[in-house]
Structure formats: C-alpha cells, structure tokens
PDB file of N, CA and C in Angstrom:
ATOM      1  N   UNK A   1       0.839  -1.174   0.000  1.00  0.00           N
ATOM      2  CA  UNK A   1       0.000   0.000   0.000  1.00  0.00           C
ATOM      3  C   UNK A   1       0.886   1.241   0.000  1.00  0.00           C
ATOM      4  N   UNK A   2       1.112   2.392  -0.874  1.00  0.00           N
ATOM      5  CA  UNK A   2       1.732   3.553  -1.119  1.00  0.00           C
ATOM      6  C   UNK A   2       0.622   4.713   0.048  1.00  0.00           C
ATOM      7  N   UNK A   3       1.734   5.003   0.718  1.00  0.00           N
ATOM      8  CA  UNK A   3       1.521   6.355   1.313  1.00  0.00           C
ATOM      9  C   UNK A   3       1.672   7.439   0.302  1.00  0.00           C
ATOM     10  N   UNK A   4       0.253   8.112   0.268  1.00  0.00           N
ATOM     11  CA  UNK A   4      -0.087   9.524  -0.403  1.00  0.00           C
ATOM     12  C   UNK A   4       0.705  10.752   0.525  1.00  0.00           C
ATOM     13  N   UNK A   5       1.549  11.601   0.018  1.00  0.00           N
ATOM     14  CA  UNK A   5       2.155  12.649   0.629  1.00  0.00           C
ATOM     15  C   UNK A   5       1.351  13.824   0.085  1.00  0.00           C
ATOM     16  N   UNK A   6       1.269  14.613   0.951  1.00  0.00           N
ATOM     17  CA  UNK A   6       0.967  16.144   0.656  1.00  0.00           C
ATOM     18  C   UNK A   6       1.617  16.890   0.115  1.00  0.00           C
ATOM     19  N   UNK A   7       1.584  17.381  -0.884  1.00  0.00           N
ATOM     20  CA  UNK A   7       2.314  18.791  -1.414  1.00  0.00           C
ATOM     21  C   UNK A   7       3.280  19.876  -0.500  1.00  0.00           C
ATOM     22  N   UNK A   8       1.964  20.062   0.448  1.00  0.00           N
ATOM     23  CA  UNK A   8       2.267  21.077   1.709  1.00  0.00           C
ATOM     24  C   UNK A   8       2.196  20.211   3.254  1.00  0.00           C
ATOM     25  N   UNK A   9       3.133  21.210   3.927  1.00  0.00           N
ATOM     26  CA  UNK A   9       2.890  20.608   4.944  1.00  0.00           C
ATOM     27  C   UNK A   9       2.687  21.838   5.962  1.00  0.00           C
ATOM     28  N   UNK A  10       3.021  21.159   7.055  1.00  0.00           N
ATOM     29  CA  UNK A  10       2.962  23.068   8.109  1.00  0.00           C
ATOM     30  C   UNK A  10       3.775  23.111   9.071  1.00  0.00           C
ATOM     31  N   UNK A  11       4.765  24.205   8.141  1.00  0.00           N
ATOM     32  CA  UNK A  11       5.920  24.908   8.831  1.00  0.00           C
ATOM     33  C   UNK A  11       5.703  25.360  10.309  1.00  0.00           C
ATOM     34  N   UNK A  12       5.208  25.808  11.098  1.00  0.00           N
ATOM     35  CA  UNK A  12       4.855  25.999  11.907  1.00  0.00           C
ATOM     36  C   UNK A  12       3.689  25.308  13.388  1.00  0.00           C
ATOM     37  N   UNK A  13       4.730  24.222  13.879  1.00  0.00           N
ATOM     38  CA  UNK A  13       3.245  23.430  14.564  1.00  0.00           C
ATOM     39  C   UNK A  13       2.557  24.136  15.628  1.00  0.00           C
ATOM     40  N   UNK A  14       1.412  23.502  15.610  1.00  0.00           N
ATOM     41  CA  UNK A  14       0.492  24.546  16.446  1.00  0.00           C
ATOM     42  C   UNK A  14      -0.180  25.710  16.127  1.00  0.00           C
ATOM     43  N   UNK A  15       0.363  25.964  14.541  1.00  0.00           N
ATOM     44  CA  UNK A  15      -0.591  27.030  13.678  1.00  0.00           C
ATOM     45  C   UNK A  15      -1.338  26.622  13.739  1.00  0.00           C
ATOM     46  N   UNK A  16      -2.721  27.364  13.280  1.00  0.00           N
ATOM     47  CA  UNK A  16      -3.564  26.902  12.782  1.00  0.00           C
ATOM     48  C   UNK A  16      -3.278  26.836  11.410  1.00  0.00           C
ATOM     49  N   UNK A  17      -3.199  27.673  10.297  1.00  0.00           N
ATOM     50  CA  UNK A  17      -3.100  27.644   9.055  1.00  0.00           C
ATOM     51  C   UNK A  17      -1.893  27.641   8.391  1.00  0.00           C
ATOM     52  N   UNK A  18      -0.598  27.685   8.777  1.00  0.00           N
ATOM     53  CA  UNK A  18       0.436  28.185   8.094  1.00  0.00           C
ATOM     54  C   UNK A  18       0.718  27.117   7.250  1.00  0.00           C
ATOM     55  N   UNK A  19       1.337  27.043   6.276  1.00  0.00           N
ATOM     56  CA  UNK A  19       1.854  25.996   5.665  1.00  0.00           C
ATOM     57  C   UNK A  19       2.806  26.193   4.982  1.00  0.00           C
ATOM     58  N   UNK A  20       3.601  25.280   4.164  1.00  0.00           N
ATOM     59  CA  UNK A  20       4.701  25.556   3.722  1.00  0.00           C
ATOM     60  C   UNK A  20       4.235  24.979   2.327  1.00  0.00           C
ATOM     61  N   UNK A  21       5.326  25.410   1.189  1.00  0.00           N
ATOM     62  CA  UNK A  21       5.093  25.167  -0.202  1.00  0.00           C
ATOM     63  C   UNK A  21       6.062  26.139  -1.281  1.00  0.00           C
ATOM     64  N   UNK A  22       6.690  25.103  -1.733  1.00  0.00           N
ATOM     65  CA  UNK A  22       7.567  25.690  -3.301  1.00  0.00           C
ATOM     66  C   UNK A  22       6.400  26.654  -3.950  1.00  0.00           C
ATOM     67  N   UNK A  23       7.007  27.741  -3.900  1.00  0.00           N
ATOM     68  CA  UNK A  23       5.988  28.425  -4.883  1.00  0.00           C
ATOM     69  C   UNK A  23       6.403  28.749  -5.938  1.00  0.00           C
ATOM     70  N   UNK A  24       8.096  29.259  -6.191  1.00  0.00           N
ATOM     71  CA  UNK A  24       8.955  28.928  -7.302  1.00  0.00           C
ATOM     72  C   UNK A  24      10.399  28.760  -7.191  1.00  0.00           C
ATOM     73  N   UNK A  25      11.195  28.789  -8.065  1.00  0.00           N
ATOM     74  CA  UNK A  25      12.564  28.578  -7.907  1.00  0.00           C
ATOM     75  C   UNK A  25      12.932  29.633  -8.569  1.00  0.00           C
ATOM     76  N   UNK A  26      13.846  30.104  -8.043  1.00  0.00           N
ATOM     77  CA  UNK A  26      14.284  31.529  -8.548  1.00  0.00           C
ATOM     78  C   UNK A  26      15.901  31.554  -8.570  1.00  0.00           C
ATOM     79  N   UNK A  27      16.169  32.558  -9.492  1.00  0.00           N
ATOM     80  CA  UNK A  27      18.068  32.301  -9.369  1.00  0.00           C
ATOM     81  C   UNK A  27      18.728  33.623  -9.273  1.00  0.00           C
ATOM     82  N   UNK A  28      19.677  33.202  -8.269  1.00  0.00           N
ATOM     83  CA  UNK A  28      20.545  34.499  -8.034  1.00  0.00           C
ATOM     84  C   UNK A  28      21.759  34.690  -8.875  1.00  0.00           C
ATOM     85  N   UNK A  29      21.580  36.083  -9.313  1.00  0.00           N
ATOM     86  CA  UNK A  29      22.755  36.513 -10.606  1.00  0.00           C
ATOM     87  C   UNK A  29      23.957  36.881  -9.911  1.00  0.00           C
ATOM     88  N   UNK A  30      24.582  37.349 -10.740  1.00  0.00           N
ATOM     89  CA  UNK A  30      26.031  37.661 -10.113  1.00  0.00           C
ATOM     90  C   UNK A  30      26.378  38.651  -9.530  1.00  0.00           C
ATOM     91  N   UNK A  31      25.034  39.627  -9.447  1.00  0.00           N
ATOM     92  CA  UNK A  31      25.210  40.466  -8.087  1.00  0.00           C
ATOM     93  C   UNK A  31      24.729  39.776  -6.538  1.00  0.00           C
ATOM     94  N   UNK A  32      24.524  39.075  -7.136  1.00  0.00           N
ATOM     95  CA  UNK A  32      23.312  38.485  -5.428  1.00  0.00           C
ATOM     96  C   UNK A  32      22.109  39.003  -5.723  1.00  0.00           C
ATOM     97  N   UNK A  33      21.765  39.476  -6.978  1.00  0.00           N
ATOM     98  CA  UNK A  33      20.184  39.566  -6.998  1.00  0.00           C
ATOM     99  C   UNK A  33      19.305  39.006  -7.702  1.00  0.00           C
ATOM    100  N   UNK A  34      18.013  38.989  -6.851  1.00  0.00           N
ATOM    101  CA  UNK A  34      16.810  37.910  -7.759  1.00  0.00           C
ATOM    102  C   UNK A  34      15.494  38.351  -7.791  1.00  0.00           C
ATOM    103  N   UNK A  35      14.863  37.768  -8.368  1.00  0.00           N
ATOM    104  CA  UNK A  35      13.739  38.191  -8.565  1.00  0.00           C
ATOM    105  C   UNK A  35      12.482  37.498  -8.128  1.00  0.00           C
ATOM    106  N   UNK A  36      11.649  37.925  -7.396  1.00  0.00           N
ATOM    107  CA  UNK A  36      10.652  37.512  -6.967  1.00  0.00           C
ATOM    108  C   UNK A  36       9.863  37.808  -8.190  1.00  0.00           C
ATOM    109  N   UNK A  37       9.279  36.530  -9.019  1.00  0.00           N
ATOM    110  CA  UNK A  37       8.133  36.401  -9.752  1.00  0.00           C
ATOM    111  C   UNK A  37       6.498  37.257  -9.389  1.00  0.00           C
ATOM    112  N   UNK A  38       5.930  38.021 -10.839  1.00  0.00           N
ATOM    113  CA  UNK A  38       5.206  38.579 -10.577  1.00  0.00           C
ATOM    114  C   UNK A  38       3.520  37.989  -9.856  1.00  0.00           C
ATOM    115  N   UNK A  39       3.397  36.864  -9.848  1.00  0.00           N
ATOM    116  CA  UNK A  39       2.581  36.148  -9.583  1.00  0.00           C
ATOM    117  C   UNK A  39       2.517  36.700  -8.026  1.00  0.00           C
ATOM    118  N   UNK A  40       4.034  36.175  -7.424  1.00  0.00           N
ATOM    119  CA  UNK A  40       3.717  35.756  -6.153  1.00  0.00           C
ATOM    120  C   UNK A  40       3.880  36.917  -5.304  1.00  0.00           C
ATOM    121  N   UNK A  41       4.306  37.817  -5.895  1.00  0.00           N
ATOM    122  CA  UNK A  41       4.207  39.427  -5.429  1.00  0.00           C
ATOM    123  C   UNK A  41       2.930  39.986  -5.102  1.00  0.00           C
ATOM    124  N   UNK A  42       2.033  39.582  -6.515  1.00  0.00           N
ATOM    125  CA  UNK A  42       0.877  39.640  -6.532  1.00  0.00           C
ATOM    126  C   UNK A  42      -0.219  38.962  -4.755  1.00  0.00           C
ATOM    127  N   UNK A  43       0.477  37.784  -5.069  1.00  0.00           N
ATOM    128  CA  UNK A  43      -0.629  36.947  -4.566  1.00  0.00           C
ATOM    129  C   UNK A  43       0.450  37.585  -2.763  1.00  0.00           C
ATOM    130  N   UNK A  44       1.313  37.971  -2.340  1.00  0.00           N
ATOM    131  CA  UNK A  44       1.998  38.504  -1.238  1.00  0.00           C
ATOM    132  C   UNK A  44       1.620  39.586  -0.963  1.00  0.00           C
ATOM    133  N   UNK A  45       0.994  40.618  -1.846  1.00  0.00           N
ATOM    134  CA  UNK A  45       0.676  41.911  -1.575  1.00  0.00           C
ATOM    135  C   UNK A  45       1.905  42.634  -1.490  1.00  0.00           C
ATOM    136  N   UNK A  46       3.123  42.208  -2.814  1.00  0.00           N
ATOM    137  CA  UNK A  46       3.993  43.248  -2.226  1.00  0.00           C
ATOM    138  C   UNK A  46       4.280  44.011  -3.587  1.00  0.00           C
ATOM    139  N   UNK A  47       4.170  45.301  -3.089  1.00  0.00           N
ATOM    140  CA  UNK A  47       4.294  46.426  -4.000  1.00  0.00           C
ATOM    141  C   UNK A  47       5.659  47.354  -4.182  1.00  0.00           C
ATOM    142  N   UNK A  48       6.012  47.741  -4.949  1.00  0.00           N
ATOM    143  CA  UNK A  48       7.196  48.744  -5.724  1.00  0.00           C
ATOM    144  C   UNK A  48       7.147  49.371  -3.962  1.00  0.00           C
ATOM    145  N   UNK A  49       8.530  49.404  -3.342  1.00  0.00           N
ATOM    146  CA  UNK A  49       8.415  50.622  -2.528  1.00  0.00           C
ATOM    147  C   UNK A  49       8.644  50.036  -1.153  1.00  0.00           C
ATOM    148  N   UNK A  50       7.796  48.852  -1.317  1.00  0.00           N
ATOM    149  CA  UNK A  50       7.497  47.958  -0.152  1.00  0.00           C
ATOM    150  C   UNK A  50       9.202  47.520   0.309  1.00  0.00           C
ATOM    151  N   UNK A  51       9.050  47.414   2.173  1.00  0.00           N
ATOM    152  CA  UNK A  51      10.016  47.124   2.879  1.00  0.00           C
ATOM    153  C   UNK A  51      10.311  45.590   3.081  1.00  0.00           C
ATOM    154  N   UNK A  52      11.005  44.685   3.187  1.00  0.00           N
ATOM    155  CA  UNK A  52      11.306  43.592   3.610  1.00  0.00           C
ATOM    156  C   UNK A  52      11.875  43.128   4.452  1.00  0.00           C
ATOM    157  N   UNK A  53      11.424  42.398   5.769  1.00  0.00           N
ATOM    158  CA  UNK A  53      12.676  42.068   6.890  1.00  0.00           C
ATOM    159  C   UNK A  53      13.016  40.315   6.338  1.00  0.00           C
ATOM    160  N   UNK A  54      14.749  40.426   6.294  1.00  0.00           N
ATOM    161  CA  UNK A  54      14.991  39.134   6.027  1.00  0.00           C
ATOM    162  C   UNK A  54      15.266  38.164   7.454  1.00  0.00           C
ATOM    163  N   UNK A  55      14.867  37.722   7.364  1.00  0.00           N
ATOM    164  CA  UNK A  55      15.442  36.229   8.816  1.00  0.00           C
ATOM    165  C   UNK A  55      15.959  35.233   8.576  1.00  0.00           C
ATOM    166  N   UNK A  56      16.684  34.820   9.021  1.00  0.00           N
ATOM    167  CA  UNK A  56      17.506  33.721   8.704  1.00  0.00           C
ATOM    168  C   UNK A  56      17.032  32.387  10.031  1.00  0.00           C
ATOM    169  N   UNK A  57      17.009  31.275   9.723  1.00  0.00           N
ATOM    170  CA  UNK A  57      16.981  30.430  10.710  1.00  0.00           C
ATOM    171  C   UNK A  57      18.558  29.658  10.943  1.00  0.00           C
ATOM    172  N   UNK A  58      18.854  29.164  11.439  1.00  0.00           N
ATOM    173  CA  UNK A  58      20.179  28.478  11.669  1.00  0.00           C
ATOM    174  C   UNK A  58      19.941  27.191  12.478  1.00  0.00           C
ATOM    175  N   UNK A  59      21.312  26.225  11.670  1.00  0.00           N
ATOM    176  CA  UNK A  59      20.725  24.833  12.339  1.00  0.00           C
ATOM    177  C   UNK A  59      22.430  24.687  12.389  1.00  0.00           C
ATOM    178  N   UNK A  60      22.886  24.017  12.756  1.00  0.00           N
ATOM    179  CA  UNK A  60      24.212  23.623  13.434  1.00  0.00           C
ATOM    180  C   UNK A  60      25.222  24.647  12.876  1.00  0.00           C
ATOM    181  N   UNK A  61      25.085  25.793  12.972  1.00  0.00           N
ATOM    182  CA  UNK A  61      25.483  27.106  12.533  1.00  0.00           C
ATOM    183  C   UNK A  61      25.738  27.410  11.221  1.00  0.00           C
ATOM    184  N   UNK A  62      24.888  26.644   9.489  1.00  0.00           N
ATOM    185  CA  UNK A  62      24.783  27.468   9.006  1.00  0.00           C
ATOM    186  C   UNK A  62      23.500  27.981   8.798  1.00  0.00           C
ATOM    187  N   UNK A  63      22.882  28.644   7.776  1.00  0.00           N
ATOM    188  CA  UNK A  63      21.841  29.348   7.768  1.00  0.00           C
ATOM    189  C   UNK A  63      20.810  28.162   6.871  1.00  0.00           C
ATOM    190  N   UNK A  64      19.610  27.759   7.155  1.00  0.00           N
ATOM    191  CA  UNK A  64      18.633  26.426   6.497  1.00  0.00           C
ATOM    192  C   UNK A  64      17.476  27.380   5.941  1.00  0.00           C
ATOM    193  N   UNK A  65      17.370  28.248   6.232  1.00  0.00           N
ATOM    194  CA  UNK A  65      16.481  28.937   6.066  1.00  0.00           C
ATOM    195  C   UNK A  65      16.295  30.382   6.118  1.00  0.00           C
ATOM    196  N   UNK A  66      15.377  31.031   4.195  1.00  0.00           N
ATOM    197  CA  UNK A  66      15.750  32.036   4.426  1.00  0.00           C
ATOM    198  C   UNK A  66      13.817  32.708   4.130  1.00  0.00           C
ATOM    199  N   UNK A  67      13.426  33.747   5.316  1.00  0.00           N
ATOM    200  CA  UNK A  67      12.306  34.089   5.184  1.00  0.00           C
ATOM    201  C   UNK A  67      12.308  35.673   5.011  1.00  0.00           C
ATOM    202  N   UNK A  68      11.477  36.322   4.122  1.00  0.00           N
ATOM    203  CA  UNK A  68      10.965  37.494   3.702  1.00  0.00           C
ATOM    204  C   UNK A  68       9.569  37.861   4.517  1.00  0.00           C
ATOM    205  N   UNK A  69       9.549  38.768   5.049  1.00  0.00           N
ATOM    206  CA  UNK A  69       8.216  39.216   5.890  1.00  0.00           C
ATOM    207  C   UNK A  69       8.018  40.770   6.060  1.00  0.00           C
ATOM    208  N   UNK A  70       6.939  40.788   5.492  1.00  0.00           N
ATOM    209  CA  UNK A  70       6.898  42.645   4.971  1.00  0.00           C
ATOM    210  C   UNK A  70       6.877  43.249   6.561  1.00  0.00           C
ATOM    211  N   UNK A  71       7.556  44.202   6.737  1.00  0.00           N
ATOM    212  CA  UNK A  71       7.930  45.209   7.782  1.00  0.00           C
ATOM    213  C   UNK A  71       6.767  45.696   8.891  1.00  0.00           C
ATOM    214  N   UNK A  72       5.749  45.772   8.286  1.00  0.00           N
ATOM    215  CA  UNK A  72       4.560  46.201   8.829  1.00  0.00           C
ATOM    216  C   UNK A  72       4.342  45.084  10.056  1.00  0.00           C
ATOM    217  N   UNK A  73       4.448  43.966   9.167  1.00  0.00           N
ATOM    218  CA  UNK A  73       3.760  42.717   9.955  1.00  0.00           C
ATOM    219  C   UNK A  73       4.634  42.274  11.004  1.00  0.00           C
ATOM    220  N   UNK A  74       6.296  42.598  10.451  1.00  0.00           N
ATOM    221  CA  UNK A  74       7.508  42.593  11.561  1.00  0.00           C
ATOM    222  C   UNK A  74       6.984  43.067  12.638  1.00  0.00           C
ATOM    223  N   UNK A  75       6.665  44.467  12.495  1.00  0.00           N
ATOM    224  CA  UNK A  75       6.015  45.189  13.574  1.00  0.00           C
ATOM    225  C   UNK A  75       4.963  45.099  14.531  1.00  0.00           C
ATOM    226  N   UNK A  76       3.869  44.426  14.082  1.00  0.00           N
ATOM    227  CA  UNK A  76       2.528  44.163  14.578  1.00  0.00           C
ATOM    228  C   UNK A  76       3.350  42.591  15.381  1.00  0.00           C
ATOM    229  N   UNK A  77       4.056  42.136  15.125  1.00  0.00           N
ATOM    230  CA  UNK A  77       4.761  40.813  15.599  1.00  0.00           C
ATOM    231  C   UNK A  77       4.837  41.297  16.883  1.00  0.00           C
ATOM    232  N   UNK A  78       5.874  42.154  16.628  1.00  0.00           N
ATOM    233  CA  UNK A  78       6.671  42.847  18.011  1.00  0.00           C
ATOM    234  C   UNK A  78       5.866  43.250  19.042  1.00  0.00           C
ATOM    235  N   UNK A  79       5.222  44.068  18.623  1.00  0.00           N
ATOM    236  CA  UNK A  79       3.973  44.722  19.249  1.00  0.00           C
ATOM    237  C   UNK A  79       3.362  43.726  20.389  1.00  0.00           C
ATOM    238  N   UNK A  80       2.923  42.717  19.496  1.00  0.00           N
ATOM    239  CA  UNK A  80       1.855  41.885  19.960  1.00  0.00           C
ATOM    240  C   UNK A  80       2.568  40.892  20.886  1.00  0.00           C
ATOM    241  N   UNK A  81       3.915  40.759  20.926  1.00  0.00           N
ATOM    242  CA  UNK A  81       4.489  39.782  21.539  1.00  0.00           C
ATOM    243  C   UNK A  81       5.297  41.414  23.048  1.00  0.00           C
ATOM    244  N   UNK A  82       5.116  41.926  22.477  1.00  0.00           N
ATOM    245  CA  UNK A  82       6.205  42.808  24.091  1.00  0.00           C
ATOM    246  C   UNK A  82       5.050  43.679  24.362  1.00  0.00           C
ATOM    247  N   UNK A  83       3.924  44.038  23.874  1.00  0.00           N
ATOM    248  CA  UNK A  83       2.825  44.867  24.313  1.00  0.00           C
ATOM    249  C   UNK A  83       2.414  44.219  25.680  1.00  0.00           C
ATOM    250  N   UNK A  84       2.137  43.441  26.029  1.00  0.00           N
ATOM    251  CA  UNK A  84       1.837  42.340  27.292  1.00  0.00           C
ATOM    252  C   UNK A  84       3.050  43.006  27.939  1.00  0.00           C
ATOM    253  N   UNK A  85       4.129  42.899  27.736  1.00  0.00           N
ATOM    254  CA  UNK A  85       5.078  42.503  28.686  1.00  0.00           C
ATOM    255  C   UNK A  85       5.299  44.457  29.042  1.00  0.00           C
ATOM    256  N   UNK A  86       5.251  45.171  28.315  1.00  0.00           N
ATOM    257  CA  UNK A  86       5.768  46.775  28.718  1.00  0.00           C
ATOM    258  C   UNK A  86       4.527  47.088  29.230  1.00  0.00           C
ATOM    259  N   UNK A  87       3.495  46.615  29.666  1.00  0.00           N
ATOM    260  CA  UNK A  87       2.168  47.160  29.699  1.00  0.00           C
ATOM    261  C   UNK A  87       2.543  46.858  31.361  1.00  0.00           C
ATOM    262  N   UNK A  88       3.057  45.782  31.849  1.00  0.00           N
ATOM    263  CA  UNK A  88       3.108  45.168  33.417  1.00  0.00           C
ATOM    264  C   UNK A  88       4.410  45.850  33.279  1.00  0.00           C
ATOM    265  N   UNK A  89       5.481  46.333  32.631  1.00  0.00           N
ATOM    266  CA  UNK A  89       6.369  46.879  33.146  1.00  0.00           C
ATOM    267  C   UNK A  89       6.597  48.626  33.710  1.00  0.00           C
ATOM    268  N   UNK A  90       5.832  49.227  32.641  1.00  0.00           N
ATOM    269  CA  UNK A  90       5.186  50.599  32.686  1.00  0.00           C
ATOM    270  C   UNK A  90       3.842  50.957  33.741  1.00  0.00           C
TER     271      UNK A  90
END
C-alpha cells in the first residue's frame, strides 16, 4: 500500500493555518540579486516601494532557512508579543 504525501505541509506546529510550499525557484545573478516572480508578489501583496525584513533560521550554525516578511507585519509581531510585557512593566 503507497503512502499519499501532501504537497504542503505546516511549517509551523500549532498554527492553525500556516503551511509551507515551493511556490517557485528563482536564481541568483552575479550580483546576489533575484527576482521575486510577478505572480507571487501579486498573490503577497507586495508592491514597488514595499520594505522587507529578512530572517535567517540556523541549524548547526549554518543558515537552512531564508524568510521574507513585509515590515509592517515585523512590527505588529513585536507589538503583539512585548505589548503584554511593557504594559506590566510601565
């Protein structure tokens, strides 16, 4: 009997929704730069102008992982995770 695999799975346990998924393969030129396809810009909401925080994850010290997360949402992160905590400190 063949086990059916999922496409996606979820990066994040204990999300509710997050998931993970190739959305494309992209190649870096000989400056170090690339291009995010217009599709997925589209479907990201990210526009000409727009800020990006990069993160890196690290696993036996080199880097496994590399994530893009628009600035705004960096922020509302922060917020939402130290707002609790400066609220009992203030």
């Amino acid at each position: 009997m063949a086990i059916k695999k999922s496409p996606r799975s979820r990066c994040l346990p204990g999300k509710e929704v997050a998931e993970c998924k190739v959305e494309s393969i992209i190649t870096v030129d000989e400056r170090g730069q690339m291009v995010l396809p217009k599709d997925l810009r589209d479907k990201a909401g990210i526009r000409p102008g727009d800020k990006l925080a990069v993160t890196t994850w690290e696993k036996d010290g080199e880097v496994c992982c590399i994530t893009l997360i628009k600035v705004e949402g960096l922020v509302a992160m922060v917020k939402g995770h130290l707002g609790p905590i400066l609220k009992e400190i203030l």
